[in-house]
PDB file of N, CA and C in Angstrom:
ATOM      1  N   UNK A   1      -7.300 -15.476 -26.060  1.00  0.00           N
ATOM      2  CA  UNK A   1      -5.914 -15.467 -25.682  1.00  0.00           C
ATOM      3  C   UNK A   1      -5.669 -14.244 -24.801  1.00  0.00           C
ATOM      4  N   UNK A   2      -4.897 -14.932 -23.721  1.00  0.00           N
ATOM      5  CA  UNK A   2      -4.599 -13.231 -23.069  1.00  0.00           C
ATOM      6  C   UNK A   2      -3.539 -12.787 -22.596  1.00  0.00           C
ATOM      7  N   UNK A   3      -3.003 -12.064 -23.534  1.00  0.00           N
ATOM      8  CA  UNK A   3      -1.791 -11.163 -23.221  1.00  0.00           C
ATOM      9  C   UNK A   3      -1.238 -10.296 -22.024  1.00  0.00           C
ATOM     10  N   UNK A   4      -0.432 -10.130 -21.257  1.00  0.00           N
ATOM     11  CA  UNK A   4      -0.158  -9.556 -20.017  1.00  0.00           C
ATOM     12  C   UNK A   4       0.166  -7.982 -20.628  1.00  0.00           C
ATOM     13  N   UNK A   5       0.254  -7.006 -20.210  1.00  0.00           N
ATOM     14  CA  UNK A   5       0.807  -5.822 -20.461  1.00  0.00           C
ATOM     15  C   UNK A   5       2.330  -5.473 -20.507  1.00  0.00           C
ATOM     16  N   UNK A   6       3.070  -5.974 -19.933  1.00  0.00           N
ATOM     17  CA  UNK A   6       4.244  -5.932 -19.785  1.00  0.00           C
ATOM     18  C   UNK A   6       4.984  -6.912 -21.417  1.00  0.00           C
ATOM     19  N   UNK A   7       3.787  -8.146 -21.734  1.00  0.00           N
ATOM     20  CA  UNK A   7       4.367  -8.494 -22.658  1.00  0.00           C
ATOM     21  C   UNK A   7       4.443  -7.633 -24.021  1.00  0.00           C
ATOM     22  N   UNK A   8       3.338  -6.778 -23.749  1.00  0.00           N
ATOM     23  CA  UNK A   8       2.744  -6.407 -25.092  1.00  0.00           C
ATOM     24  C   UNK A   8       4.054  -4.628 -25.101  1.00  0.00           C
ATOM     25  N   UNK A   9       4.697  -4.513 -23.969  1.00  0.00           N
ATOM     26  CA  UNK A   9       5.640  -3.286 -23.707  1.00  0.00           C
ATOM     27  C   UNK A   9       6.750  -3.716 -24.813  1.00  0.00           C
ATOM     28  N   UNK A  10       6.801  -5.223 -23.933  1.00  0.00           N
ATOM     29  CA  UNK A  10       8.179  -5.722 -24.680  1.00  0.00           C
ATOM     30  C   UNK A  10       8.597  -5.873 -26.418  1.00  0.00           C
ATOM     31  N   UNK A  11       7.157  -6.443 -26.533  1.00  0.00           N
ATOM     32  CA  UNK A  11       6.871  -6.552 -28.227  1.00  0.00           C
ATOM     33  C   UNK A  11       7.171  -5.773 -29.149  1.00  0.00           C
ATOM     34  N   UNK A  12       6.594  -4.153 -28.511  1.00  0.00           N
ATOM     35  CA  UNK A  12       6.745  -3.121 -28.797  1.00  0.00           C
ATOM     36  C   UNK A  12       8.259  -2.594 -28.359  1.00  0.00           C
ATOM     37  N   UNK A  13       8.737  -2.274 -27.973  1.00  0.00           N
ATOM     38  CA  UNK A  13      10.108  -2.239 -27.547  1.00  0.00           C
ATOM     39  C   UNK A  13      10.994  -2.144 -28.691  1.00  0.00           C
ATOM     40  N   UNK A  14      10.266  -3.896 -28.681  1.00  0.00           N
ATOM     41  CA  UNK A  14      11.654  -4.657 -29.489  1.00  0.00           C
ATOM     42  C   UNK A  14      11.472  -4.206 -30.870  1.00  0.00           C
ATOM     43  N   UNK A  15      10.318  -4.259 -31.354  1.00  0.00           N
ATOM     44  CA  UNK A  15      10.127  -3.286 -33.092  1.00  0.00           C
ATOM     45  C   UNK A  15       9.909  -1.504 -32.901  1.00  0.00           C
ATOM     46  N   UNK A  16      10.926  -1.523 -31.476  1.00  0.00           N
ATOM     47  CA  UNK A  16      10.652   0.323 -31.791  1.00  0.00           C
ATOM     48  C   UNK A  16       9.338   1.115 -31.927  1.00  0.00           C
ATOM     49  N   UNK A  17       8.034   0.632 -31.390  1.00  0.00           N
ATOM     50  CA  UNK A  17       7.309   1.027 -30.788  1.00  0.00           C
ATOM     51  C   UNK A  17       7.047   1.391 -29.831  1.00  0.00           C
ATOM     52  N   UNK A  18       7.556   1.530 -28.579  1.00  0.00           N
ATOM     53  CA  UNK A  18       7.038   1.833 -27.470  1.00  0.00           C
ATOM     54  C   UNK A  18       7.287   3.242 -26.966  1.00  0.00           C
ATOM     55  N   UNK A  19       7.122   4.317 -27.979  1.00  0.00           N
ATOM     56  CA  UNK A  19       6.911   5.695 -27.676  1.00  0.00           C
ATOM     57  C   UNK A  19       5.619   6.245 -27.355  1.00  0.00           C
ATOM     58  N   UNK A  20       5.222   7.200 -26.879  1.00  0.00           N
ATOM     59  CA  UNK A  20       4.175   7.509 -27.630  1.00  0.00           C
ATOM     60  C   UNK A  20       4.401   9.021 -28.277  1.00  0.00           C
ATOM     61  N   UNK A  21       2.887   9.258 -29.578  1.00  0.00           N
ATOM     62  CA  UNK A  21       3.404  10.485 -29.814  1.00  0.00           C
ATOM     63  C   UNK A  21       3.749  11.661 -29.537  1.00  0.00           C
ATOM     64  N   UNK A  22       4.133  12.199 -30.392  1.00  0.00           N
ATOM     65  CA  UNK A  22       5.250  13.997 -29.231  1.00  0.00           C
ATOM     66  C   UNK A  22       3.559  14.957 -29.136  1.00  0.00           C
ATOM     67  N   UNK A  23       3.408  15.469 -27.656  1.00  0.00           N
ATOM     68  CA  UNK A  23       2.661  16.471 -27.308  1.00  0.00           C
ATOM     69  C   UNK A  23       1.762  15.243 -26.407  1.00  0.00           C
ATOM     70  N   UNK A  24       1.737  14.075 -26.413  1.00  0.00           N
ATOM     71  CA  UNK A  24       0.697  13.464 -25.377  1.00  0.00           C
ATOM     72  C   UNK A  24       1.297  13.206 -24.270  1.00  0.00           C
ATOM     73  N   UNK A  25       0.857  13.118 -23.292  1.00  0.00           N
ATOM     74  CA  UNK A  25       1.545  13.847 -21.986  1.00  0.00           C
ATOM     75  C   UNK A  25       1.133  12.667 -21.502  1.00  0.00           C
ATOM     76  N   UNK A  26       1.334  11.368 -20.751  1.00  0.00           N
ATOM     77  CA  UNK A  26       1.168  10.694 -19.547  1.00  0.00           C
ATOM     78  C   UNK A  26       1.465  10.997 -18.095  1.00  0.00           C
ATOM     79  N   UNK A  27       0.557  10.232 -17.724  1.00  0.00           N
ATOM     80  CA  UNK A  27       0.469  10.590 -15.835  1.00  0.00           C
ATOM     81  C   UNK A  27       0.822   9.620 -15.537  1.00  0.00           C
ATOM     82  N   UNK A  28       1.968  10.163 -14.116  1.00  0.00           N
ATOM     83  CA  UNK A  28       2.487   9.220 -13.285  1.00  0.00           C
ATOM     84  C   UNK A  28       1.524   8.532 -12.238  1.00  0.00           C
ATOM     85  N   UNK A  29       2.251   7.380 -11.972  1.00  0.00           N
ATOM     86  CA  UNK A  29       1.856   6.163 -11.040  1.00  0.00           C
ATOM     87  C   UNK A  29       1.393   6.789  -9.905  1.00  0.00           C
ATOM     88  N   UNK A  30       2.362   7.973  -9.531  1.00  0.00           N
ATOM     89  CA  UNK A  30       1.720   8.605  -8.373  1.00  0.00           C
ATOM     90  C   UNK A  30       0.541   9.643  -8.200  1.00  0.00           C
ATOM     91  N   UNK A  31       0.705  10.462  -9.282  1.00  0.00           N
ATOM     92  CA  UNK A  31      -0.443  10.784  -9.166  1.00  0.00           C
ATOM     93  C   UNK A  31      -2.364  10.403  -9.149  1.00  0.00           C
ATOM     94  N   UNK A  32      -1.849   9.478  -9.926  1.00  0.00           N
ATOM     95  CA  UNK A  32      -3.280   8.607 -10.238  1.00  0.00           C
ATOM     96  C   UNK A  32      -3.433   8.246  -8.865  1.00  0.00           C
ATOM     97  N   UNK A  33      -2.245   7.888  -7.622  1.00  0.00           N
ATOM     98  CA  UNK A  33      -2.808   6.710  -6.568  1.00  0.00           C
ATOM     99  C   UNK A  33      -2.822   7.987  -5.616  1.00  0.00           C
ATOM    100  N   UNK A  34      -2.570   8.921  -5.710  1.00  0.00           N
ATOM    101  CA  UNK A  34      -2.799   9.901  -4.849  1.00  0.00           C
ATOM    102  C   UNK A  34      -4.168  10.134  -4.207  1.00  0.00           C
ATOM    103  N   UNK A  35      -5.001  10.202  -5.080  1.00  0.00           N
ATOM    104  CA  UNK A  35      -6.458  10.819  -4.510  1.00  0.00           C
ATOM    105  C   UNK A  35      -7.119   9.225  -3.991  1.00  0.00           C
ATOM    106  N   UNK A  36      -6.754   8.389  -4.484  1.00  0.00           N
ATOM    107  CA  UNK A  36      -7.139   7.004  -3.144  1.00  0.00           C
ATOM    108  C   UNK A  36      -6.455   6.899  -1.974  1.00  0.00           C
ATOM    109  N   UNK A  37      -4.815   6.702  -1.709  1.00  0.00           N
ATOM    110  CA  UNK A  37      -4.340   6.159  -0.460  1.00  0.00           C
ATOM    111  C   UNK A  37      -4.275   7.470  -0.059  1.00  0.00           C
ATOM    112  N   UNK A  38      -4.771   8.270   0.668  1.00  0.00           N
ATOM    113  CA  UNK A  38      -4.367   9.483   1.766  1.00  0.00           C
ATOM    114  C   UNK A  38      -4.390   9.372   2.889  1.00  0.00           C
ATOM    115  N   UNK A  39      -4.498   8.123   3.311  1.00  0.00           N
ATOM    116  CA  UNK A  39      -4.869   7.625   4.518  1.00  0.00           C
ATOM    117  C   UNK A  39      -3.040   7.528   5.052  1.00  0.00           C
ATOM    118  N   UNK A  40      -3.045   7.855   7.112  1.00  0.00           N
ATOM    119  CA  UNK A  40      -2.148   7.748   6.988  1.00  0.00           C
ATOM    120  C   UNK A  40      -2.045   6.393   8.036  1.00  0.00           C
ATOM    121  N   UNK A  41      -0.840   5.341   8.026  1.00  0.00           N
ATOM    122  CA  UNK A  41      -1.074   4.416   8.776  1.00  0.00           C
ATOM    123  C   UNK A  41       0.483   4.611   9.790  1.00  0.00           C
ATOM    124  N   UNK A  42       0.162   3.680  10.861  1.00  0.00           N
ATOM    125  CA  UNK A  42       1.363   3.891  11.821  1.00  0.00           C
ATOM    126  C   UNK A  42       1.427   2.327  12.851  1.00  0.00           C
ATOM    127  N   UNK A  43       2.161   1.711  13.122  1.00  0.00           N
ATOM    128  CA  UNK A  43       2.640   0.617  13.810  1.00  0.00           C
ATOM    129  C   UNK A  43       3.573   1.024  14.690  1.00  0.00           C
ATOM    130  N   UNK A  44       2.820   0.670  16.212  1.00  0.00           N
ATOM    131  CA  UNK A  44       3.592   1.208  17.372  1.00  0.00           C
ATOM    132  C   UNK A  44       3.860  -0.153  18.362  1.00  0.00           C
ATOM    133  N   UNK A  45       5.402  -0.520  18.823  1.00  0.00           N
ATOM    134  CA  UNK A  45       5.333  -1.217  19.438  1.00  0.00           C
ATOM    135  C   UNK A  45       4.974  -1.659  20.628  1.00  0.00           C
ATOM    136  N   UNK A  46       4.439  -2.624  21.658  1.00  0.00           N
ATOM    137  CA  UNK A  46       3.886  -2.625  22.921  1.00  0.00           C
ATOM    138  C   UNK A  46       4.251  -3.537  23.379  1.00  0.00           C
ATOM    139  N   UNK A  47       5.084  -3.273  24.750  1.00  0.00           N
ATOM    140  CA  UNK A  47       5.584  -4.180  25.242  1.00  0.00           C
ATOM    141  C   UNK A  47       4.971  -4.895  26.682  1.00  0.00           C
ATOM    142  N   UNK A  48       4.281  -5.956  27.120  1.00  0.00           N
ATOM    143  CA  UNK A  48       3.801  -5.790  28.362  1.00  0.00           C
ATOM    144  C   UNK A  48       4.843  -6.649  29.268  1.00  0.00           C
ATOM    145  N   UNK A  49       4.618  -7.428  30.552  1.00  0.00           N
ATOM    146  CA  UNK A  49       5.233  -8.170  31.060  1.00  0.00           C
ATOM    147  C   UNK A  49       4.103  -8.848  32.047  1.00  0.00           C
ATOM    148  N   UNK A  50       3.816 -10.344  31.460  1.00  0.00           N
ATOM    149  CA  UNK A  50       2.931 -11.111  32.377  1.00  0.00           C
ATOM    150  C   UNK A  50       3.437 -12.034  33.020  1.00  0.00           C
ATOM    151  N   UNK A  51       3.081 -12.220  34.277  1.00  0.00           N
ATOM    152  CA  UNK A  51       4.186 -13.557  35.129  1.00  0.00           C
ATOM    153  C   UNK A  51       5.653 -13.573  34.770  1.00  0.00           C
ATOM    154  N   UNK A  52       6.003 -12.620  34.864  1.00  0.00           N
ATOM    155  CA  UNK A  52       7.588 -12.420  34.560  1.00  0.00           C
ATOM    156  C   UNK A  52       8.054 -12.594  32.934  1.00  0.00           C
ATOM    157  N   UNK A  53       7.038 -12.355  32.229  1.00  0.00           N
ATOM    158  CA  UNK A  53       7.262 -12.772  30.656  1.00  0.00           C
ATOM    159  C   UNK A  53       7.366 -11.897  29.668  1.00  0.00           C
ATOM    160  N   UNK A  54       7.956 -11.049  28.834  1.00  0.00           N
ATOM    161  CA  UNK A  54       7.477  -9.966  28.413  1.00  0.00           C
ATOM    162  C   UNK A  54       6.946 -10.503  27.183  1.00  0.00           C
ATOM    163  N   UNK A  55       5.771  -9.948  27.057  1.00  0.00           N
ATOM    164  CA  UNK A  55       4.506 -10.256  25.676  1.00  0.00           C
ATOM    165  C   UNK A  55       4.954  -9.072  24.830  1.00  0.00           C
ATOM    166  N   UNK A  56       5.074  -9.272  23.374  1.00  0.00           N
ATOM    167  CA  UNK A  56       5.093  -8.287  22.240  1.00  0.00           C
ATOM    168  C   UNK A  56       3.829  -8.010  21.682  1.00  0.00           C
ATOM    169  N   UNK A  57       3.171  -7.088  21.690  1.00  0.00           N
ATOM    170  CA  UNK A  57       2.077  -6.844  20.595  1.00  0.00           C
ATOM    171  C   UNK A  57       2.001  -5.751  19.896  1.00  0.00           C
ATOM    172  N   UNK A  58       1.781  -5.603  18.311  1.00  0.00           N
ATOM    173  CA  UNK A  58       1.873  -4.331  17.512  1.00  0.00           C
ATOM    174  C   UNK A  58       0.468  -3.609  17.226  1.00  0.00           C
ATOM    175  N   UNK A  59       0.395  -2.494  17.720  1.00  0.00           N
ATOM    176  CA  UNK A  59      -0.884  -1.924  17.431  1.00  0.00           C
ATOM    177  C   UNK A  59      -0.854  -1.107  16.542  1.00  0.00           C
ATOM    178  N   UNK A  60      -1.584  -1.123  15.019  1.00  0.00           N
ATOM    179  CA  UNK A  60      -1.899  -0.362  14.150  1.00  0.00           C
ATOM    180  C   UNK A  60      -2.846   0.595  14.131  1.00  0.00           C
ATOM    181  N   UNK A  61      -2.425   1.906  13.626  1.00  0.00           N
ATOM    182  CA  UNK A  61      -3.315   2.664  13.602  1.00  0.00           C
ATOM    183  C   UNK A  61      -3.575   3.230  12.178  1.00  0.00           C
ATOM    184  N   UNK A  62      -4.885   3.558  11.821  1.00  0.00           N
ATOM    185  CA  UNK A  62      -4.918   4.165  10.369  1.00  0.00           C
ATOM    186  C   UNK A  62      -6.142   5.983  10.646  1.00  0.00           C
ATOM    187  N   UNK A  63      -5.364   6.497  10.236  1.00  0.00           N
ATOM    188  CA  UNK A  63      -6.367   8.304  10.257  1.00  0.00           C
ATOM    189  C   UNK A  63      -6.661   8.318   8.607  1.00  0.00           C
ATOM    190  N   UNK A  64      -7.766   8.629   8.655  1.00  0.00           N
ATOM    191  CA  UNK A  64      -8.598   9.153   7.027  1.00  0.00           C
ATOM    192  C   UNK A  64      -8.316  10.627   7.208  1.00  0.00           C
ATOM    193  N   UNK A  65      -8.266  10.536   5.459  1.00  0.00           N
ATOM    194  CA  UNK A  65      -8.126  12.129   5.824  1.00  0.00           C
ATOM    195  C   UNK A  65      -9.909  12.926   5.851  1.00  0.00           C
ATOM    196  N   UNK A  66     -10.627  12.294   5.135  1.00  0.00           N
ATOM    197  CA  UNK A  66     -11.726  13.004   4.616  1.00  0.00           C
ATOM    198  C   UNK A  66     -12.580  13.187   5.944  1.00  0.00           C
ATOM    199  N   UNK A  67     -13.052  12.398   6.651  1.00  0.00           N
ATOM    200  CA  UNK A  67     -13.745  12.586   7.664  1.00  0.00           C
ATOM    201  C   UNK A  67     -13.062  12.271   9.276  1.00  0.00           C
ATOM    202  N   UNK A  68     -11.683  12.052   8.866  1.00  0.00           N
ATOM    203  CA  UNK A  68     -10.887  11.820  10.025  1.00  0.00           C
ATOM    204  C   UNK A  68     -11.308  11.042  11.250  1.00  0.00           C
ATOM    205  N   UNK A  69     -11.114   9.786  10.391  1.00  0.00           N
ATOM    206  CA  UNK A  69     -11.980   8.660  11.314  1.00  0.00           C
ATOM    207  C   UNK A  69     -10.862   7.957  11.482  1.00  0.00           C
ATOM    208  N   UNK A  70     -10.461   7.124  13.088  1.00  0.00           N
ATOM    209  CA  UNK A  70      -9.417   6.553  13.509  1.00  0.00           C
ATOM    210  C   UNK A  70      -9.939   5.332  13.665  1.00  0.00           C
ATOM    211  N   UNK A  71      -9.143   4.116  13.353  1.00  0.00           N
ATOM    212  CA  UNK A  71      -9.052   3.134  13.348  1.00  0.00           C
ATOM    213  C   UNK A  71      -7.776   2.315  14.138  1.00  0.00           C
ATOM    214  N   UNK A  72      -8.077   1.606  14.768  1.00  0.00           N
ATOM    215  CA  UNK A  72      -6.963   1.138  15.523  1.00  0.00           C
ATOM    216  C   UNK A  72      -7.241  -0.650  16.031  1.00  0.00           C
ATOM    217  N   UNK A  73      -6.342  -1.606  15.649  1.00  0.00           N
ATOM    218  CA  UNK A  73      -6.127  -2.853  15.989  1.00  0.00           C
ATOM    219  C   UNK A  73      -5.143  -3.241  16.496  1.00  0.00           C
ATOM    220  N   UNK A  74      -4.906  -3.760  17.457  1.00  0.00           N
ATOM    221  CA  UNK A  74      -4.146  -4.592  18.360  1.00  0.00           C
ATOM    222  C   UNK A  74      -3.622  -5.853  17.556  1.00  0.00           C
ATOM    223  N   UNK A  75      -2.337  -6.495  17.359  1.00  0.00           N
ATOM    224  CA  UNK A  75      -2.103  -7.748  16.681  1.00  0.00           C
ATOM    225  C   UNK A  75      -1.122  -8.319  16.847  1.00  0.00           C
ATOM    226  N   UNK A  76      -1.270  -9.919  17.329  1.00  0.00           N
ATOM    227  CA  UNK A  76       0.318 -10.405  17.978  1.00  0.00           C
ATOM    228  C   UNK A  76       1.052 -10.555  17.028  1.00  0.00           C
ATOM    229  N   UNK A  77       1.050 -10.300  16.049  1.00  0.00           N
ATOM    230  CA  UNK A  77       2.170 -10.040  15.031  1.00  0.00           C
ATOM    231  C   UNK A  77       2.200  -9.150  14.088  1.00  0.00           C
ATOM    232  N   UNK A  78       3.662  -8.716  13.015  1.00  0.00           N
ATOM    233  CA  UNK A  78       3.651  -7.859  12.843  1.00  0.00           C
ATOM    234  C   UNK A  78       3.850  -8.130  11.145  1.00  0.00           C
ATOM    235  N   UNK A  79       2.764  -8.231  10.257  1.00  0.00           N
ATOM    236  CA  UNK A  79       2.863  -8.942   9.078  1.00  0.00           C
ATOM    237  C   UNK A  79       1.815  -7.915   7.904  1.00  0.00           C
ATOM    238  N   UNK A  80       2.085  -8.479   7.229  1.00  0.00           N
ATOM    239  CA  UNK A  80       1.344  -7.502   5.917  1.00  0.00           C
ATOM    240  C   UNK A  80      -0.143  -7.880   6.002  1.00  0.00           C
ATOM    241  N   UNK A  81      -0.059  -9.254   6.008  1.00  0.00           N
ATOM    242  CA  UNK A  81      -1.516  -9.005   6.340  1.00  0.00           C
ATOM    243  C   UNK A  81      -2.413  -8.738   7.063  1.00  0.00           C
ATOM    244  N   UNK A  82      -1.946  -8.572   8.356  1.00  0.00           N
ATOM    245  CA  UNK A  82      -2.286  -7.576   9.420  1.00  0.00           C
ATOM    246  C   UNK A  82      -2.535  -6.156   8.466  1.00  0.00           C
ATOM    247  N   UNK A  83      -1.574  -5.750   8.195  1.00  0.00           N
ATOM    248  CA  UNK A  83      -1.802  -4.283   7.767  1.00  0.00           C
ATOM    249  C   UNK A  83      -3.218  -4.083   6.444  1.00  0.00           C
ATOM    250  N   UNK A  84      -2.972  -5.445   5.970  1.00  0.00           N
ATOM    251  CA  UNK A  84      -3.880  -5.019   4.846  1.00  0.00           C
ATOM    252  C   UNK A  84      -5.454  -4.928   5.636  1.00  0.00           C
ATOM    253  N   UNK A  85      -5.608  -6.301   6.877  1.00  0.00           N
ATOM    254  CA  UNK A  85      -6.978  -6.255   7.455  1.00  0.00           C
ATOM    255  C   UNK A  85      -7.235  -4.721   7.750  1.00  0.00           C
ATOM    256  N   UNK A  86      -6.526  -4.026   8.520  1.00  0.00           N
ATOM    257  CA  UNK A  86      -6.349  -2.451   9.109  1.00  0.00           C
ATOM    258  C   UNK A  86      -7.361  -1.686   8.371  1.00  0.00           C
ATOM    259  N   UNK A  87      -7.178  -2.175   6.886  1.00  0.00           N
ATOM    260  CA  UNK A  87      -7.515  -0.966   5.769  1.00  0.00           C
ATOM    261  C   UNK A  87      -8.799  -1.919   5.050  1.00  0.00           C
ATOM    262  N   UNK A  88      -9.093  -2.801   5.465  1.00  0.00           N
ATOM    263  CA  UNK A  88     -10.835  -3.962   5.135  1.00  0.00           C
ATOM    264  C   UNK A  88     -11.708  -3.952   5.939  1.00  0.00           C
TER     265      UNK A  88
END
């Protein structure tokens, strides 16, 4: 059987469990995701004009921090999953 986490919050919740004990310290969401995403990303718009037409294209860019390696894709649209390819 498999339980989701959020259900097992609620369970607890509801019978007044969902503390934890005094002196244990939890870490935030952010810190944990800190030392993975440091990467920084940026979407710049580009406008051209062919045969009297103006073409849209968004070019993504992503900088690492560790070895500061640039990455950059060109993409006729401007969608998440574009952004996620950026970073695959």
């Amino acid at each position: 059987m498999k339980v989701s986490s959020t259900g097992v919050y609620f369970v607890l919740k509801r019978n007044g469990l969902n503390r934890l004990p005094n002196g244990r310290k939890t870490r935030s969401l952010s810190n944990v995701m800190k030392g993975r995403f440091q990467d920084q990303a940026d979407v710049k718009f580009l406008t051209f004009v062919k045969n009297g037409r103006k073409i849209r294209r968004f070019q993504y860019t992503a900088i690492a921090d560790a070895p500061r390696a640039r990455t950059l894709k060109v993409y006729d649209r401007r969608t998440r999953k574009n952004a996620i390819d950026l970073f695959t």
